[in-house]
Protein backbone atom coordinates (compact mmCIF):
# COMPACT_ATOMS: atom_id res chain seq x y z
CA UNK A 1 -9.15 74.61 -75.93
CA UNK A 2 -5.66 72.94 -75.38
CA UNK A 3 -5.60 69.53 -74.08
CA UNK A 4 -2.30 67.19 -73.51
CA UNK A 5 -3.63 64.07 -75.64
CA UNK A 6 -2.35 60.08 -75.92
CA UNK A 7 -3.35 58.06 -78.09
CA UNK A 8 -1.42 54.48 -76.72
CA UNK A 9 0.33 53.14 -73.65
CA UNK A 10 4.09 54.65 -73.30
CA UNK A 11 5.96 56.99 -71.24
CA UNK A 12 5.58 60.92 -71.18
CA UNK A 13 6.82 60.50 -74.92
CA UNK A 14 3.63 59.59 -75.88
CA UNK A 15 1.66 62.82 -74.43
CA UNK A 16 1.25 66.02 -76.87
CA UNK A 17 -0.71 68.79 -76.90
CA UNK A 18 -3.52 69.29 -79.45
CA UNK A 19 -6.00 72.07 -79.99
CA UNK A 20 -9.36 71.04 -79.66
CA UNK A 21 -12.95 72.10 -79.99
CA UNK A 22 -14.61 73.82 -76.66
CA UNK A 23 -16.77 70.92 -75.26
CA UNK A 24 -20.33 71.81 -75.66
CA UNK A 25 -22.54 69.86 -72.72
CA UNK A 26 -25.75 68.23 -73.01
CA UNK A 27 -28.93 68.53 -71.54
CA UNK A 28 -28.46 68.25 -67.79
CA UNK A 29 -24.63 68.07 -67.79
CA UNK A 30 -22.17 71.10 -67.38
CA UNK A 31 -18.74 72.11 -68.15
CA UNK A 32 -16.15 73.36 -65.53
CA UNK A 33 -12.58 75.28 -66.50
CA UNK A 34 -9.84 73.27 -65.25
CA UNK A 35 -7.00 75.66 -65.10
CA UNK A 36 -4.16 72.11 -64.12
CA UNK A 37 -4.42 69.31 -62.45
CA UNK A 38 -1.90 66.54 -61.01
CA UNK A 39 -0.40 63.19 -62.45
CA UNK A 40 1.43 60.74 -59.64
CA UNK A 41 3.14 58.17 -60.10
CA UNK A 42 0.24 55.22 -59.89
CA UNK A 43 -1.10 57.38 -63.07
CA UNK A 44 2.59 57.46 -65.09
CA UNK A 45 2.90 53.40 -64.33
CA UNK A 46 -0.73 52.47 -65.54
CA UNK A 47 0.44 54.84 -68.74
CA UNK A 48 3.54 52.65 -69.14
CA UNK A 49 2.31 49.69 -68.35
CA UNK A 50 -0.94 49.28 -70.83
CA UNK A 51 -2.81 48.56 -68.05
């Protein structure tokens, strides 16, 4: 799967995109296919921030 990965607090330099293993879910817990989701602002500030 591609995911967009950080590894510390910064601005959108900080975000890349990695391929990663499929999740595989445990007993009792499933996994769903997010196709994109959203970022707002209260989401890039806590990123920036190190909050």
């Amino acid at each position: 799967m591609r995911a967009v990965q950080t590894t510390h607090s910064g601005g959108r330099e900080i975000f890349h995109v990695a391929d990663l293993p499929d999740p595989v879910p445990g007993e009792g817990q499933a996994t769903y296919d997010i196709s994109s989701c959203g970022v707002d602002f209260a989401d890039t500030h806590h990123r920036v921030s190190g909050n």
